[in-house]
C-alpha atoms as a PDB file:
ATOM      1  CA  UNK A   1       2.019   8.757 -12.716  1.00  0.00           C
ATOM      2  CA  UNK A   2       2.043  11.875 -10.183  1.00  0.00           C
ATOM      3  CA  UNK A   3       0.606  15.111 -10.430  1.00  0.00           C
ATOM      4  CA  UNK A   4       2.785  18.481 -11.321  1.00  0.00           C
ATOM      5  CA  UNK A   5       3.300  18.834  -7.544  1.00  0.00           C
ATOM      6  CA  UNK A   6       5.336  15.251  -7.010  1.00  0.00           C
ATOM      7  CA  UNK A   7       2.395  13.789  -5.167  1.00  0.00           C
ATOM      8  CA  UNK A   8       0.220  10.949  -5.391  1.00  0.00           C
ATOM      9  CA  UNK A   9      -3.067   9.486  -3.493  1.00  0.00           C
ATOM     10  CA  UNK A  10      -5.198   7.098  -3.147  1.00  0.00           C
ATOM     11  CA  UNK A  11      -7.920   5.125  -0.964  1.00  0.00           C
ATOM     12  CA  UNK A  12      -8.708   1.246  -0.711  1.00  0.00           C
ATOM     13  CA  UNK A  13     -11.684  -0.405  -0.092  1.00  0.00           C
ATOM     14  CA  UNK A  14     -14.112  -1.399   3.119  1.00  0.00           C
ATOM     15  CA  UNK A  15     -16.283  -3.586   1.728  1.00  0.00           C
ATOM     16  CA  UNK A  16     -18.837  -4.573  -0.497  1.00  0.00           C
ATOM     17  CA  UNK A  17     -22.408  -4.331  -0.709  1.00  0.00           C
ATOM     18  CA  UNK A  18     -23.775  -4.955  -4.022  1.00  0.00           C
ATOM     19  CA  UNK A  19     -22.015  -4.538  -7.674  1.00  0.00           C
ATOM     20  CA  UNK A  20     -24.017  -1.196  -8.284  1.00  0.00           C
ATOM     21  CA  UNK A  21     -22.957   0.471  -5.284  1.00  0.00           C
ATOM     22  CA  UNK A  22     -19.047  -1.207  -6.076  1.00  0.00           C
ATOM     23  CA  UNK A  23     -18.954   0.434  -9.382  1.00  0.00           C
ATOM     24  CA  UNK A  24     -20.406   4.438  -8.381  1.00  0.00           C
ATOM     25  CA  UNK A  25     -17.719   4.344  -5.357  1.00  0.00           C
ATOM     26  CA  UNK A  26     -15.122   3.159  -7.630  1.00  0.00           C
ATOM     27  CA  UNK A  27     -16.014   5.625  -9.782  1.00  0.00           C
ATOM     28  CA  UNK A  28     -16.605   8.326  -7.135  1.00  0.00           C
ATOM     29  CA  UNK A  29     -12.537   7.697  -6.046  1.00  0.00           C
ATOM     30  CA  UNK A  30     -11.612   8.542  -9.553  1.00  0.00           C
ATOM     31  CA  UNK A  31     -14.140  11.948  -9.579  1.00  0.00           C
ATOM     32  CA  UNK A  32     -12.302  12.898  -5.914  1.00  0.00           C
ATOM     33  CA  UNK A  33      -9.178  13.367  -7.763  1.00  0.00           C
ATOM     34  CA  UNK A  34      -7.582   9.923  -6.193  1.00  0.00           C
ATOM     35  CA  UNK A  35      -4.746   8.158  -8.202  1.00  0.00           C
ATOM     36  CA  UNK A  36      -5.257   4.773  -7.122  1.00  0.00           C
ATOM     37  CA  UNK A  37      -7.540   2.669  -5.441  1.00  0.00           C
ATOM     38  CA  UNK A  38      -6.311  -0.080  -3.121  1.00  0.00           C
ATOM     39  CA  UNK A  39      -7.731  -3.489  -1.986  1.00  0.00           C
ATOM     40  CA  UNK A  40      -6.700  -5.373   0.978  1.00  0.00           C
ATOM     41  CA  UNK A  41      -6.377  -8.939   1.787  1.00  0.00           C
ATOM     42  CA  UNK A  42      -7.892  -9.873   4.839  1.00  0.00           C
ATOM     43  CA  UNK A  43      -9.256 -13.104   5.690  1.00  0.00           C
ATOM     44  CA  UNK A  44     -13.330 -12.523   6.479  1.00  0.00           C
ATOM     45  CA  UNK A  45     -12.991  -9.805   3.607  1.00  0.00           C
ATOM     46  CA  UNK A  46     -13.923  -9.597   0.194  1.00  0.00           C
ATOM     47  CA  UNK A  47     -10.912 -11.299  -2.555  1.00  0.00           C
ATOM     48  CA  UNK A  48      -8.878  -8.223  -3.607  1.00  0.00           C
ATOM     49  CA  UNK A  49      -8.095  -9.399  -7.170  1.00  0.00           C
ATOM     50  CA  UNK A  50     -11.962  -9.388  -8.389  1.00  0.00           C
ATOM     51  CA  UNK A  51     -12.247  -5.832  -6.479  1.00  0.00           C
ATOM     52  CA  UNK A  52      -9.560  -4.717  -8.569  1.00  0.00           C
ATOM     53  CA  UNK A  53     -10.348  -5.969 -12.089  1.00  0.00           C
ATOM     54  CA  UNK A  54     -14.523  -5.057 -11.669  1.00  0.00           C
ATOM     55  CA  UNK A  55     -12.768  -1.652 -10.487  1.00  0.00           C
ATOM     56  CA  UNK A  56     -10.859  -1.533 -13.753  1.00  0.00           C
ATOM     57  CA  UNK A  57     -13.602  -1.805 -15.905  1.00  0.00           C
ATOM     58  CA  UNK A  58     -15.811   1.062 -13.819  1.00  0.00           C
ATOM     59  CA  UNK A  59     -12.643   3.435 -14.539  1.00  0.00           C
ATOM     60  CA  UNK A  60     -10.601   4.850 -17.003  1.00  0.00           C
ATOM     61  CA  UNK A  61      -7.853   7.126 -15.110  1.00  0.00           C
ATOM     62  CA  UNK A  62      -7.834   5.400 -11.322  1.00  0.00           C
ATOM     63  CA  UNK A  63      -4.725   2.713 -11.121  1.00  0.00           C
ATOM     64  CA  UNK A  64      -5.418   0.165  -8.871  1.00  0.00           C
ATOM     65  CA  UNK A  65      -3.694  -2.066  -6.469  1.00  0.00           C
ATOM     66  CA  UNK A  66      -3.056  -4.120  -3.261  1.00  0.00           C
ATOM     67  CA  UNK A  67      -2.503  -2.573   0.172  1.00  0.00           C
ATOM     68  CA  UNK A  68      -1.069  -5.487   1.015  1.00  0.00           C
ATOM     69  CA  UNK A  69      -1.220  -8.951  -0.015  1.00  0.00           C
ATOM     70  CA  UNK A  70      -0.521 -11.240   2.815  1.00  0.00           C
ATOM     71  CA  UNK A  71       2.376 -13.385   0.926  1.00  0.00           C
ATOM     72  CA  UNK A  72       1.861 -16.409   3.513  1.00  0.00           C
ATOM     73  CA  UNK A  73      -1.583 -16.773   2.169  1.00  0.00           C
ATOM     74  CA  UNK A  74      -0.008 -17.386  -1.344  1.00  0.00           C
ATOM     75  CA  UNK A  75       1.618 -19.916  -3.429  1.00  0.00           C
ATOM     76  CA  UNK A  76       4.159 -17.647  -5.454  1.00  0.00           C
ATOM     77  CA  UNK A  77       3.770 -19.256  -8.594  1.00  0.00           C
ATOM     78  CA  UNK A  78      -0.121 -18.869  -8.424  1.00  0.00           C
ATOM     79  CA  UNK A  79       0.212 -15.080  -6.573  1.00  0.00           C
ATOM     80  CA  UNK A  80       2.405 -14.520 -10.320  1.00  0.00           C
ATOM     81  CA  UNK A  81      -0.497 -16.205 -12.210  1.00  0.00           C
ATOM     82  CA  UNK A  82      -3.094 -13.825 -10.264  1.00  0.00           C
ATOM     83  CA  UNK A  83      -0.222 -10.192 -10.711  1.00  0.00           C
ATOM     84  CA  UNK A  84      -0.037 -11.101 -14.550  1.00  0.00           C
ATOM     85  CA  UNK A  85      -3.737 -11.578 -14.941  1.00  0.00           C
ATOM     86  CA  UNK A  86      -5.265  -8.955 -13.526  1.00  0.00           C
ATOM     87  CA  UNK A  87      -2.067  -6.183 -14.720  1.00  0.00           C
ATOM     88  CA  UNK A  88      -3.642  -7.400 -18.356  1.00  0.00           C
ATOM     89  CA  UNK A  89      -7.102  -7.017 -17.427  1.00  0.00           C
ATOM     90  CA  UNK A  90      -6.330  -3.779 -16.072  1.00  0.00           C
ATOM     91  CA  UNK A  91      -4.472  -2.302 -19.355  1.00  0.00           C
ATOM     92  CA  UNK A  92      -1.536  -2.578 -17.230  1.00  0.00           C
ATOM     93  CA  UNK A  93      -2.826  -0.117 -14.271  1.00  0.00           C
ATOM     94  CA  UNK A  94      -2.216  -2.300 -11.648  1.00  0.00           C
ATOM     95  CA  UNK A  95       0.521  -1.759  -8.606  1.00  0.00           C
ATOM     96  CA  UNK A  96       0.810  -5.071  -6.301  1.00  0.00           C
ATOM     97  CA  UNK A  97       1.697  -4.676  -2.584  1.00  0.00           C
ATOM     98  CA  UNK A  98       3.081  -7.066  -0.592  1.00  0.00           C
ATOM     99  CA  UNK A  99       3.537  -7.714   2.832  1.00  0.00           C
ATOM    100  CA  UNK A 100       4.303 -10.175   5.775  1.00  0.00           C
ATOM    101  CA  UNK A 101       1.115 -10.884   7.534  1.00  0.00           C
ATOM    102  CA  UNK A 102       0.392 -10.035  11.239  1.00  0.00           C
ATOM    103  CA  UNK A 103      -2.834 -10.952  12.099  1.00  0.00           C
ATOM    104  CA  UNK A 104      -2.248 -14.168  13.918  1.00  0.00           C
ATOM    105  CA  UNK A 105      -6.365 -14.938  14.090  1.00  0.00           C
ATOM    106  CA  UNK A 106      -6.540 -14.893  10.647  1.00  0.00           C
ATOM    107  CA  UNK A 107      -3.730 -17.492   9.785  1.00  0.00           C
ATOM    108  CA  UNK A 108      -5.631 -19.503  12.609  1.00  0.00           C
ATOM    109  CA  UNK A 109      -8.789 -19.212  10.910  1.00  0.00           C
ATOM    110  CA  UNK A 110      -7.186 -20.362   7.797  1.00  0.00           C
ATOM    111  CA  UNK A 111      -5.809 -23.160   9.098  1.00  0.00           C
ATOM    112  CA  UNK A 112      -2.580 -21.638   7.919  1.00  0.00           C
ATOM    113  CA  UNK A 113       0.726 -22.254  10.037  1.00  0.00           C
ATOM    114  CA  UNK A 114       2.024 -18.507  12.064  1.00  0.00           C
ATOM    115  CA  UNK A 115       5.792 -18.620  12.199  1.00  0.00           C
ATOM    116  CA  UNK A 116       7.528 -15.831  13.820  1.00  0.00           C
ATOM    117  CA  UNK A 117       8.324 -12.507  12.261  1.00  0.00           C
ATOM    118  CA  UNK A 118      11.827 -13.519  10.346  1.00  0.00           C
ATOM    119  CA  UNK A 119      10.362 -16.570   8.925  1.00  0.00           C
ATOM    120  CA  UNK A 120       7.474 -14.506   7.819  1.00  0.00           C
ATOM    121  CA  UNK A 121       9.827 -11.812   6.315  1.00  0.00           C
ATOM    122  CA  UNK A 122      12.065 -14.605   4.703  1.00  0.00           C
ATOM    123  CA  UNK A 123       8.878 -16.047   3.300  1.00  0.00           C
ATOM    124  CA  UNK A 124       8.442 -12.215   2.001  1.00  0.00           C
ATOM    125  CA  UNK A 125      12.003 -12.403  -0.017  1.00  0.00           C
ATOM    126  CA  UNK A 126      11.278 -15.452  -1.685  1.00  0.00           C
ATOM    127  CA  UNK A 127       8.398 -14.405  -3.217  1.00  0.00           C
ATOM    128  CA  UNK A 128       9.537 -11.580  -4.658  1.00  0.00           C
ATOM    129  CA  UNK A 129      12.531 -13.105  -5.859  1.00  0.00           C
ATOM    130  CA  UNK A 130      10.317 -16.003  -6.985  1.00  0.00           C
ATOM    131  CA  UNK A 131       7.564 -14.029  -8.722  1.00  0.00           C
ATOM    132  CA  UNK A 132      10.429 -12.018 -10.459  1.00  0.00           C
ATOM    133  CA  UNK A 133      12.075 -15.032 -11.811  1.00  0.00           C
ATOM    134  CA  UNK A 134       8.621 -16.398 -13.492  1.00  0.00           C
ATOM    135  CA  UNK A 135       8.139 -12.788 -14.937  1.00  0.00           C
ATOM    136  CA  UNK A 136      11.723 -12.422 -16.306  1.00  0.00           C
ATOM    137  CA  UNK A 137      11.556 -16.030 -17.839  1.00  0.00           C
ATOM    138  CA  UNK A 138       8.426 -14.944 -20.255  1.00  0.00           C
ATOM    139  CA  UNK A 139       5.944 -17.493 -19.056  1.00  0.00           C
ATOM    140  CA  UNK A 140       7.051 -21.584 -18.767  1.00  0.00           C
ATOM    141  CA  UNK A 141       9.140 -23.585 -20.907  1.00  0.00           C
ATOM    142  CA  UNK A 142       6.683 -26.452 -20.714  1.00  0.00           C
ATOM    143  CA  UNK A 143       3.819 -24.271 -22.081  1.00  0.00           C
ATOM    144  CA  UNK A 144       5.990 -22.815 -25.104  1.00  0.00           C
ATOM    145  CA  UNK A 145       5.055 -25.217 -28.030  1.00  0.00           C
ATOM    146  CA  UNK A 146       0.920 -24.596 -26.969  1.00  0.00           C
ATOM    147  CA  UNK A 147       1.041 -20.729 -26.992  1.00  0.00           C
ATOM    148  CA  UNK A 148       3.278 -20.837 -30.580  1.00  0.00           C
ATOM    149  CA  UNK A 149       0.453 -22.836 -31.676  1.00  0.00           C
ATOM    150  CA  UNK A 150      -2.561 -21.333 -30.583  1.00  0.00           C
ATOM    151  CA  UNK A 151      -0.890 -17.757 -30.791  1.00  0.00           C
ATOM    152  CA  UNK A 152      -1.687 -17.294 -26.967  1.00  0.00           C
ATOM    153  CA  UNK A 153      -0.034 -14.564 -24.887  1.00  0.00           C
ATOM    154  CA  UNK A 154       2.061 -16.286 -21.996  1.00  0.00           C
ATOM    155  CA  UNK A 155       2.205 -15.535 -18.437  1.00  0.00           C
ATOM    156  CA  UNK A 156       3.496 -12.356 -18.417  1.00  0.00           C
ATOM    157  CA  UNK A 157       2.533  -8.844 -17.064  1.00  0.00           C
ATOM    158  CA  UNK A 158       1.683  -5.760 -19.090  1.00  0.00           C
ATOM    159  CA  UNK A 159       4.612  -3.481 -17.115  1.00  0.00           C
ATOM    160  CA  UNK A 160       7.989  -3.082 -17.102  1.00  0.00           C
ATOM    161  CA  UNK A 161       8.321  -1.383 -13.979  1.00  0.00           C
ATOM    162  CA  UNK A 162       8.563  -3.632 -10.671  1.00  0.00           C
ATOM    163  CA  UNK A 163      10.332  -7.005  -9.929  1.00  0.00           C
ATOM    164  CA  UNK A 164      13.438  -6.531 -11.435  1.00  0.00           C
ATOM    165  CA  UNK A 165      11.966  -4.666 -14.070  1.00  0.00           C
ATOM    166  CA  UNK A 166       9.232  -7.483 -15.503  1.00  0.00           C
ATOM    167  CA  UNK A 167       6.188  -6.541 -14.101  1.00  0.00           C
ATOM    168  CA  UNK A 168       4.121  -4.421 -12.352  1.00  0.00           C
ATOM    169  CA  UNK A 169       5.410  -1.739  -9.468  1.00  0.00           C
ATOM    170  CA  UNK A 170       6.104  -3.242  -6.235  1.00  0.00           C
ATOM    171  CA  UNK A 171       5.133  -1.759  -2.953  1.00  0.00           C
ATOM    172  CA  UNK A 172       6.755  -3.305   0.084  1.00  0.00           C
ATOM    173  CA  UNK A 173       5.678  -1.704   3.624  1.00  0.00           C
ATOM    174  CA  UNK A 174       6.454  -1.743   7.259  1.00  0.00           C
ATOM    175  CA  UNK A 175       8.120   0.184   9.756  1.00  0.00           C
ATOM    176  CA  UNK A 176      10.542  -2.711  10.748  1.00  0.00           C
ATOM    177  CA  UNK A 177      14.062  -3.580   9.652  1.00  0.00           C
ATOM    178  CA  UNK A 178      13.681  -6.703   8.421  1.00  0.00           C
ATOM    179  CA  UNK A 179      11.176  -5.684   6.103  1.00  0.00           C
ATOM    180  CA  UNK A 180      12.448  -2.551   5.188  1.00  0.00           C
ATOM    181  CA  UNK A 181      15.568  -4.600   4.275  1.00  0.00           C
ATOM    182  CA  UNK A 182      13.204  -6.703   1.150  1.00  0.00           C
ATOM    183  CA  UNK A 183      11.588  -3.052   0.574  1.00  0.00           C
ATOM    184  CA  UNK A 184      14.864  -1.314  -0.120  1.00  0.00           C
ATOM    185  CA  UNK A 185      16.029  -4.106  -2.060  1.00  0.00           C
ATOM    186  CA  UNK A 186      13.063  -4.680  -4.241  1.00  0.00           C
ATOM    187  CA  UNK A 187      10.346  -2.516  -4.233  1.00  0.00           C
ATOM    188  CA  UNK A 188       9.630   0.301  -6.667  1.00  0.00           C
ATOM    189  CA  UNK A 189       7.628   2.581  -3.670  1.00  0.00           C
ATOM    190  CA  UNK A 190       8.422   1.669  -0.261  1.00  0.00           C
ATOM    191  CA  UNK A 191       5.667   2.538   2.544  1.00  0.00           C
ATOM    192  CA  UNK A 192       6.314   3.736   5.585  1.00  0.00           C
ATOM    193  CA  UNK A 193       3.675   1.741   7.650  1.00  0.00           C
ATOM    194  CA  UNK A 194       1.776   4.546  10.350  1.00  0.00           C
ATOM    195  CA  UNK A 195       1.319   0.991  13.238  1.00  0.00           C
ATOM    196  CA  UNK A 196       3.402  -1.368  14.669  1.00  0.00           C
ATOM    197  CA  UNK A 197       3.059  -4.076  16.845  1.00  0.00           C
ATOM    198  CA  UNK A 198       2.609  -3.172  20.390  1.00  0.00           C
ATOM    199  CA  UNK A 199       4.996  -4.395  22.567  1.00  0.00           C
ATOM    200  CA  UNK A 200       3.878  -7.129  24.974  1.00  0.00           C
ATOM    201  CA  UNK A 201       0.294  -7.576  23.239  1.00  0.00           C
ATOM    202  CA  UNK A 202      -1.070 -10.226  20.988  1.00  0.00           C
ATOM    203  CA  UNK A 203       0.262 -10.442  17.587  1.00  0.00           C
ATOM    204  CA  UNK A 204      -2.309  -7.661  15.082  1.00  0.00           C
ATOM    205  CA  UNK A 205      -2.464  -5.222  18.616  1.00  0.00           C
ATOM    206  CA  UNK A 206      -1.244  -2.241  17.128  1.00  0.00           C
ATOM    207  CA  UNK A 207      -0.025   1.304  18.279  1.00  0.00           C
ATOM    208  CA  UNK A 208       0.379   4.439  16.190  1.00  0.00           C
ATOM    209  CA  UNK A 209       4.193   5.449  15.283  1.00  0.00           C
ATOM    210  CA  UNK A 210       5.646   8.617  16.509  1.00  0.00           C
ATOM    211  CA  UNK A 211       7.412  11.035  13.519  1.00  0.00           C
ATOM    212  CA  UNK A 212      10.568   9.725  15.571  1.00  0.00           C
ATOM    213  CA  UNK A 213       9.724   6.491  14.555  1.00  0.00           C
ATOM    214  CA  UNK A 214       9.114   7.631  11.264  1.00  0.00           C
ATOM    215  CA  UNK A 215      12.364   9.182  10.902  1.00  0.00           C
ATOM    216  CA  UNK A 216      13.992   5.931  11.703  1.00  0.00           C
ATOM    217  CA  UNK A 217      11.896   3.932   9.542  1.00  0.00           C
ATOM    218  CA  UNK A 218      12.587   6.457   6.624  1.00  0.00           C
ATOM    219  CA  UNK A 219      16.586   6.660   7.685  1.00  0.00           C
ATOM    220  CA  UNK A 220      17.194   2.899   8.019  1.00  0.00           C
ATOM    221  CA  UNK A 221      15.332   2.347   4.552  1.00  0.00           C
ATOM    222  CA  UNK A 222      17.130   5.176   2.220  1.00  0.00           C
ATOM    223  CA  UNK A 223      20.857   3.477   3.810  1.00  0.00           C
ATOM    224  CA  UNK A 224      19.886   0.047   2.868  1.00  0.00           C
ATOM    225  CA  UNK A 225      18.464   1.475  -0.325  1.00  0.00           C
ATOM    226  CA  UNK A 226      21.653   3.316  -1.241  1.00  0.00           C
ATOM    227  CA  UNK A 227      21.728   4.695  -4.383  1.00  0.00           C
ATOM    228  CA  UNK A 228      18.469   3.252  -5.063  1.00  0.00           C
ATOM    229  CA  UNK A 229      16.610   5.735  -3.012  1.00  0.00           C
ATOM    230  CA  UNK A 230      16.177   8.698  -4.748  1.00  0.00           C
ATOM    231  CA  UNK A 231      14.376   6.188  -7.860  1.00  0.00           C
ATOM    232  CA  UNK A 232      12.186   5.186  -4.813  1.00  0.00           C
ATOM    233  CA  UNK A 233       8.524   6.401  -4.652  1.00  0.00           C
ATOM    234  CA  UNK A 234       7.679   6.906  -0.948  1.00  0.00           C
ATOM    235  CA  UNK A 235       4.273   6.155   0.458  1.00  0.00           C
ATOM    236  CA  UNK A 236       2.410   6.908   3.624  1.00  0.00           C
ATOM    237  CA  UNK A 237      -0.485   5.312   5.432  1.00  0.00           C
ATOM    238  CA  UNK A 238      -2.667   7.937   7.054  1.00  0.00           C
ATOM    239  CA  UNK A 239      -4.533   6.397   9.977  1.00  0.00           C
ATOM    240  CA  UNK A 240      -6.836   9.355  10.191  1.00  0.00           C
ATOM    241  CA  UNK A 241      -7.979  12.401   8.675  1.00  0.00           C
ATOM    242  CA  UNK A 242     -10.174  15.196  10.266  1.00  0.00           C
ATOM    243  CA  UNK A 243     -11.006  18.360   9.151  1.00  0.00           C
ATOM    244  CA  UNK A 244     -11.102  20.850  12.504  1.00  0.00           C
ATOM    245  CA  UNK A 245     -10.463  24.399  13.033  1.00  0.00           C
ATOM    246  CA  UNK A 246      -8.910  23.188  16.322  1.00  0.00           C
ATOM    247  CA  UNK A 247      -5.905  20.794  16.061  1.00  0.00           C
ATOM    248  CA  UNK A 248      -5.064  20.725  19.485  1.00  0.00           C
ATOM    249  CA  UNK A 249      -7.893  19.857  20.785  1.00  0.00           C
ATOM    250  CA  UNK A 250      -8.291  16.658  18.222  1.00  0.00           C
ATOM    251  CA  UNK A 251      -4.914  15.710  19.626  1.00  0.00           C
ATOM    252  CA  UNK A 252      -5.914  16.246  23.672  1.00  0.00           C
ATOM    253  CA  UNK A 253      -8.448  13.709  22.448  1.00  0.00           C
ATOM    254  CA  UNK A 254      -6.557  11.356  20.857  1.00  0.00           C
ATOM    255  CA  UNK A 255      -4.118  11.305  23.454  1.00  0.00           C
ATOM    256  CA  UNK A 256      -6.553  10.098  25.849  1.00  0.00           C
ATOM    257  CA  UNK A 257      -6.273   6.589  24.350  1.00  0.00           C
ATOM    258  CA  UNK A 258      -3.838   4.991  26.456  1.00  0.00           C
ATOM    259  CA  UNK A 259      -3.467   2.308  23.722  1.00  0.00           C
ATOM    260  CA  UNK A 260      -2.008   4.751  21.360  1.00  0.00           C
ATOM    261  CA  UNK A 261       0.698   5.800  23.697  1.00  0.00           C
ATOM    262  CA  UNK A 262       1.802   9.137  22.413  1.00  0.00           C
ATOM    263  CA  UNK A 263       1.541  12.685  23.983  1.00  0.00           C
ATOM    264  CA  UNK A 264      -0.057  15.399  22.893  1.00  0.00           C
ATOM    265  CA  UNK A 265       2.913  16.877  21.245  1.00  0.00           C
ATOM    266  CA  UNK A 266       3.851  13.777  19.291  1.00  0.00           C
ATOM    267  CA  UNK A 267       0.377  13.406  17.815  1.00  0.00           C
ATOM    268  CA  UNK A 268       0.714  16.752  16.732  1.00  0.00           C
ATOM    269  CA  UNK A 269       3.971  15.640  15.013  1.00  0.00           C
ATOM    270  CA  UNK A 270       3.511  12.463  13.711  1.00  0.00           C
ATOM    271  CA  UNK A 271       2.762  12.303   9.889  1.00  0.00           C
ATOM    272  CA  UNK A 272       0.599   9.122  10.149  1.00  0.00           C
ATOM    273  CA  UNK A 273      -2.462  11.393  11.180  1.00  0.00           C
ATOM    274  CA  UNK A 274      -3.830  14.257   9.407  1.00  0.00           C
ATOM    275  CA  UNK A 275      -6.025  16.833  10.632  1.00  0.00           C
ATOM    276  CA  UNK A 276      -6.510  20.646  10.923  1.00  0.00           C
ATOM    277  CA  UNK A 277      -8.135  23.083   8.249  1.00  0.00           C
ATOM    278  CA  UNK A 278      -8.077  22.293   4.578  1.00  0.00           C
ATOM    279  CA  UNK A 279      -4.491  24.229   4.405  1.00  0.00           C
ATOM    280  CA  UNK A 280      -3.117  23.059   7.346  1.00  0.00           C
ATOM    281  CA  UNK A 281      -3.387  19.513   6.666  1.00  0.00           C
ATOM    282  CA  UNK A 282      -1.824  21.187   2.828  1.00  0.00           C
ATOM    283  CA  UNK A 283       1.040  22.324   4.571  1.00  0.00           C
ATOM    284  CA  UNK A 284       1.375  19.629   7.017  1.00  0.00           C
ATOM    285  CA  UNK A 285       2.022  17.215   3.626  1.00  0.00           C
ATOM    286  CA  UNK A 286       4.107  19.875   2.181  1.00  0.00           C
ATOM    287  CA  UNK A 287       6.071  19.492   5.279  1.00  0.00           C
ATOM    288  CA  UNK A 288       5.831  15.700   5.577  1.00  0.00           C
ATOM    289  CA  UNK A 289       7.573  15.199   1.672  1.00  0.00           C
ATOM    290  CA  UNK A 290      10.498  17.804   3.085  1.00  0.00           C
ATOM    291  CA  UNK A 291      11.030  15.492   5.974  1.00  0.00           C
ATOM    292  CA  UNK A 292      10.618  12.492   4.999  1.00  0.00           C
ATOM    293  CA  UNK A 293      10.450  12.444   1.358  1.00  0.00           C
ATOM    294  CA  UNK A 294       6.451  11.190   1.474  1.00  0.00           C
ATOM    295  CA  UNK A 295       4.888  11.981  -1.963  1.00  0.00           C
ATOM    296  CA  UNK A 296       2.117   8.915  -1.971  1.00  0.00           C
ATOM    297  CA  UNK A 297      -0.695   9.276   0.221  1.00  0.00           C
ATOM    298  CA  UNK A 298      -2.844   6.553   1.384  1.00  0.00           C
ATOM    299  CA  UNK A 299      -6.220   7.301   3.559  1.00  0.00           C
ATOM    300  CA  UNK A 300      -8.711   4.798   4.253  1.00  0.00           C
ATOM    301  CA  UNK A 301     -12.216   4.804   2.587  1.00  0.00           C
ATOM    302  CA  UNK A 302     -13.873   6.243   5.228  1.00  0.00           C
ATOM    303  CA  UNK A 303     -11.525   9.334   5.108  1.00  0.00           C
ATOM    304  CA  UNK A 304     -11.593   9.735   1.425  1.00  0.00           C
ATOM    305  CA  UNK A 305     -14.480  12.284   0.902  1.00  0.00           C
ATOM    306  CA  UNK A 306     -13.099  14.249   4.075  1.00  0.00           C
ATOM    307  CA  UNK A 307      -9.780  14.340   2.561  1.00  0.00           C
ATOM    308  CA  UNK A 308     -10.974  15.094  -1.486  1.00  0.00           C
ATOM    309  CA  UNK A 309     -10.558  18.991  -0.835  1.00  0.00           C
ATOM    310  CA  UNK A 310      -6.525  18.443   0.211  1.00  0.00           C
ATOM    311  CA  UNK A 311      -5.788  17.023  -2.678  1.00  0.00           C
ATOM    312  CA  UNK A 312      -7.969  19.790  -4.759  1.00  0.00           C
ATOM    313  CA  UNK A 313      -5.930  21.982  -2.771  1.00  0.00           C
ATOM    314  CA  UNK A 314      -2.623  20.676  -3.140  1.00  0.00           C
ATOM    315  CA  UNK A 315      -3.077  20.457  -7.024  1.00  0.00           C
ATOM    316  CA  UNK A 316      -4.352  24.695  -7.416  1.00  0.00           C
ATOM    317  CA  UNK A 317      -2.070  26.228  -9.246  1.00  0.00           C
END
């Protein structure tokens, strides 16, 4: 699935305006050289599954996935229904990320109970565990005497690759240890989230992560992975990308923000922004997968044509 140099990228989606203009940026992801194109799932935004099956069928190269899926928003026997479906529909391109939720508004706004971070995790566990299970029994018991007649396919996913090996890859991401625990336990590419919760703030107030942090994150996770790590695909979320002749001065900018809390130096460091010259930002990745062992790159949409000529660069010979 990567390119000759180990890596991988992609980009998600911001929106939505009309189908015409869904299907020439789709397409415009998979012309930029992108590997896969991610949808989020975001109460007040667009349903990620329809984003990634019309997606689908305006490709023919771009895999496509979810960045994450906010498991206490889902029933896990209907989130497996929705994985299976839309893996077929995609001829098995799909890559389903899950995560824990932390947007307290938007559990409010759907009327949906918030429970603290380890019941949210826990919640986390049991739907993989649960979603695995209906993949590796081939569909439902109670359904097996229809589909022999009929000669329907049952509920079951196109891949091999995630969930114990039934069904599509698994990303799980976060920086903390609770759900780095699920990630190293599960998940076929574990992300190294680029935010965390600010201490002391409302639940969803987040603050950038220092490459210290990062280091942790990426430590803790390969341990609890054990010999599981080096099968591991490692992703990154890129908050940022800017291409500049002048790095330093981005970063005396950034560091102005006293809501992102790092110095000048750290911003400089930390692998969860990317900015500098074309080769710079090259080398800075380089770098970053020596480090840390990143080799799947996620920037957001509105980064994606800025960032287009890394990747070109990254994949010259």
């Amino acid at each position: 699935m990567g390119t000759p140099e180990g890596f991988r990228f992609s980009t998600n989606i911001f929106g939505i305006t009309s189908r015409a203009d869904f299907v020439a940026y789709s397409r415009r992801v998979e012309e930029l050289g992108y590997d896969t194109l991610f949808a989020a799932d975001h109460v007040g935004s667009y349903a990620p599954f329809p984003m990634i099956v019309a997606a689908a069928q305006a490709t023919s190269r771009l895999r496509l996935g979810t960045l994450v899926l906010n498991v206490p928003f889902w029933n896990p026997a209907l989130l497996a229904r929705e994985i299976a479906t839309a893996d077929v529909l995609t001829d098995g391109r799909l890559e389903v990320g899950l995560g824990s939720g932390h947007m307290k508004w938007e559990f409010d706004a759907a009327d949906i109970p918030w429970e603290g971070f380890a019941a949210r995790t826990e919640r986390l566990q049991r739907a993989v565990e649960e979603i695995g299970r209906i993949f590796a029994a081939g569909g439902y018991e109670q359904r097996r005497a229809t589909e022999e007649h009929f000669g329907t396919r049952p509920l079951v996913p196109v891949q091999k690759a995630g969930f114990g090996g039934y069904g599509p890859p698994l990303i799980v991401a976060g920086t903390g240890e609770r759900v780095l625990r699920v990630a190293a336990r599960h998940a076929s590419i574990i992300g190294i989230a680029g935010a965390k919760q600010a201490r002391g703030k409302p639940p969803g107030t987040l603050r950038l992560c220092s490459a210290r942090e990062a280091d942790e994150a990426v430590r803790f996770a390969r341990a609890q992975a054990g010999g599981r790590a080096a099968d591991v695909e490692w992703n990154v979320l890129v908050q940022l990308v800017k291409v500049t002749g002048d790095r330093r001065a981005v970063a005396e900018e950034l560091a102005r923000d006293p809501d992102e809390g790092l110095s000048v130096e750290e911003i400089l460091q930390t692998p969860f922004l990317l900015f500098g010259t074309v080769d710079e930002m090259a080398a800075q990745i380089a770098a970053n997968r020596e480090r840390y062992g990143f080799t799947y790159y996620s920037v957001h949409a509105p980064f994606a044509e800025e960032f287009a000529p890394v990747i070109e660069r990254l994949r010259m010979p």
